[in-house]
Protein backbone atom coordinates (compact mmCIF):
# COMPACT_ATOMS: atom_id res chain seq x y z
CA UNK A 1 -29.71 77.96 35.81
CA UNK A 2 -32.08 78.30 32.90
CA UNK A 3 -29.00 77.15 30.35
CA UNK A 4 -28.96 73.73 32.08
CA UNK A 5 -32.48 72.98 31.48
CA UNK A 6 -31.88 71.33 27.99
CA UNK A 7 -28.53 69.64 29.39
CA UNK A 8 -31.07 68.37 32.56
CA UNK A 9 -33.69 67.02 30.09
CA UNK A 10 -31.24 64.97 27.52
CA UNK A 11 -29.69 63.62 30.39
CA UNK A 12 -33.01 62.38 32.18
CA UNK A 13 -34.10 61.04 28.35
CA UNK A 14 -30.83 59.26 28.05
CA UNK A 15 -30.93 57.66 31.52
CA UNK A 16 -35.20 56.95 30.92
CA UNK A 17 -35.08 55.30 27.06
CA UNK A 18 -32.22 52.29 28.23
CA UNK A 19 -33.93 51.60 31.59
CA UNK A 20 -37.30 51.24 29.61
CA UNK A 21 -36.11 49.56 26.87
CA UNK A 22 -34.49 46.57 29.37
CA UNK A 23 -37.72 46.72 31.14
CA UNK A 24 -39.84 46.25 28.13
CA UNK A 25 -37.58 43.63 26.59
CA UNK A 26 -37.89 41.54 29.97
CA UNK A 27 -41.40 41.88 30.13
CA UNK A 28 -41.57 40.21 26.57
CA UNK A 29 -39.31 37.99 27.31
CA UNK A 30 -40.84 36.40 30.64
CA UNK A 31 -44.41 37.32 29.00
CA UNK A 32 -42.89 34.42 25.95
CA UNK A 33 -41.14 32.30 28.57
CA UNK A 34 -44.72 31.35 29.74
CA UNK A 35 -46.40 30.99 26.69
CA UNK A 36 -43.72 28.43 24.81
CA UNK A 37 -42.36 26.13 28.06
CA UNK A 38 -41.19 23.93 25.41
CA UNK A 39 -37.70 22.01 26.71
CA UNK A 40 -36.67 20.85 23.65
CA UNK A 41 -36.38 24.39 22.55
CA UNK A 42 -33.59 25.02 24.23
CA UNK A 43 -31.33 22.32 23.29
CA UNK A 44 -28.38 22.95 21.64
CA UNK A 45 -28.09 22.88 18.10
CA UNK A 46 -25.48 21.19 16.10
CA UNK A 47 -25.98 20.97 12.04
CA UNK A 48 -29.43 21.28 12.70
CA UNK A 49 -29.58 18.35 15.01
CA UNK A 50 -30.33 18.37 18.82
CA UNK A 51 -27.08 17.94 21.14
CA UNK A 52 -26.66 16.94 24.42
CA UNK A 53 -25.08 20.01 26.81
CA UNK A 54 -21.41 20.43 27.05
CA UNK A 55 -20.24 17.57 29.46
CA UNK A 56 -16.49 19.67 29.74
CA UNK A 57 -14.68 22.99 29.05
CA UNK A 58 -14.70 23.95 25.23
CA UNK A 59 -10.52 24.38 24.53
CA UNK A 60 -9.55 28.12 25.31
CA UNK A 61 -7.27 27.83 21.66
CA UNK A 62 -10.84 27.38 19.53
CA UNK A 63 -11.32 31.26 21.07
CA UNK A 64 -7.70 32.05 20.15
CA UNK A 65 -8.15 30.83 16.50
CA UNK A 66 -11.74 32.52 15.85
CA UNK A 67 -9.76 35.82 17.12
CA UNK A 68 -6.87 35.37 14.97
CA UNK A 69 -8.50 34.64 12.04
CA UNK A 70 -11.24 37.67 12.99
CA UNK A 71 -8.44 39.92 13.37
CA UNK A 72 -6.46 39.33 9.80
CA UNK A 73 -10.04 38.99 7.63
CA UNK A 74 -10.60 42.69 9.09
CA UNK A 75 -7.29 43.93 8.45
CA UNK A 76 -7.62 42.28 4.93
CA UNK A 77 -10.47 43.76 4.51
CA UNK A 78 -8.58 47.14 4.95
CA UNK A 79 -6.74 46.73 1.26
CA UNK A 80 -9.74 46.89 -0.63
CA UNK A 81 -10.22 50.85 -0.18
CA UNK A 82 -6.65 51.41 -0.46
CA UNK A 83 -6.87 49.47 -3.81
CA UNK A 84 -9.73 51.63 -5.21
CA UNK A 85 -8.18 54.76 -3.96
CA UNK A 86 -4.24 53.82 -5.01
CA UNK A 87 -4.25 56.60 -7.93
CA UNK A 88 -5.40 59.58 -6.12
CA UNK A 89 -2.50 58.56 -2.94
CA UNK A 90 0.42 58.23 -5.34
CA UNK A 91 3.51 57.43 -3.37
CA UNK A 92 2.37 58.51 0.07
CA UNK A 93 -0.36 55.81 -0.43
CA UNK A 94 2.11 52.96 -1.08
CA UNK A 95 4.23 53.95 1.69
CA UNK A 96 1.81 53.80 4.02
CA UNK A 97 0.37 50.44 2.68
CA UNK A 98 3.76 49.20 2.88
CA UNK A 99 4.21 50.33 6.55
CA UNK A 100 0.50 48.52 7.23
CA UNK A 101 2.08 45.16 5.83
CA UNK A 102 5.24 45.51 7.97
CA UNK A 103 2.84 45.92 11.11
CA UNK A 104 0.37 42.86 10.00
CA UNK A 105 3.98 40.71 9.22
CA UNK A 106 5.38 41.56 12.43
CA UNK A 107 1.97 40.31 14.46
CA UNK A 108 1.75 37.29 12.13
CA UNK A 109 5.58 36.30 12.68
CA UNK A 110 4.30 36.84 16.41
CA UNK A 111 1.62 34.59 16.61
CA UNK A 112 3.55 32.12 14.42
CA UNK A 113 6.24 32.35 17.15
CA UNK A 114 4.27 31.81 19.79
CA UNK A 115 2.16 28.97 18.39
CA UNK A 116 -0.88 30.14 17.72
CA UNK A 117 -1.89 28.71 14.31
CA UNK A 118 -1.47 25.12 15.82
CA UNK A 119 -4.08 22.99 17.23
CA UNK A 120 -2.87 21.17 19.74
């Protein structure tokens, strides 16, 4: 029983530092709240200018294009290393560049297929 002491303890610390954390962080929070009851605070901002709330549903394809793009930049991204390290990886590098290419073509051709790149 004496082995599970340690195991007991981290476990009680992990569970203790979130729940205090939240606590601590809504305590600020409300303790602010009352201190700056300031509406015009919380207006949205547009280009640095006050908007009025959302009067309908933003489009569900503004999500769809902030993912695609999001999801090439990253895999983009992912040449840079493979450029610096191209030397060292001879062949076997290349190959498996090539085979990343194939896999970002096919999901582009995909997308393109389906219509995601259009605003509609």
């Amino acid at each position: 029983m004496e082995s599970y002491l340690p195991v007991l303890i981290y476990l009680g610390v992990a569970l203790a530092v979130p729940i205090l954390i939240t606590g601590l962080i809504e305590f600020l929070a409300r303790a602010r709240r009352a201190r700056h009851n300031d509406p015009a605070k919380y207006l949205t901002y547009e280009s640095g200018y006050p908007t009025p709330p959302l009067t309908g549903r933003i489009p569900v394809q503004f999500y769809l294009v902030a993912m695609l793009f999001v999801i090439f930049d990253v895999e983009a991204a992912a040449f840079y290393p493979w450029a610096v390290t191209l030397r060292r990886l001879g062949a076997f590098g290349l190959w498996e560049v090539v085979a990343f290419v194939l896999v970002l073509a096919i999901g582009y051709a995909y997308v393109w297929k389906k219509g995601g790149f259009q605003w509609r």
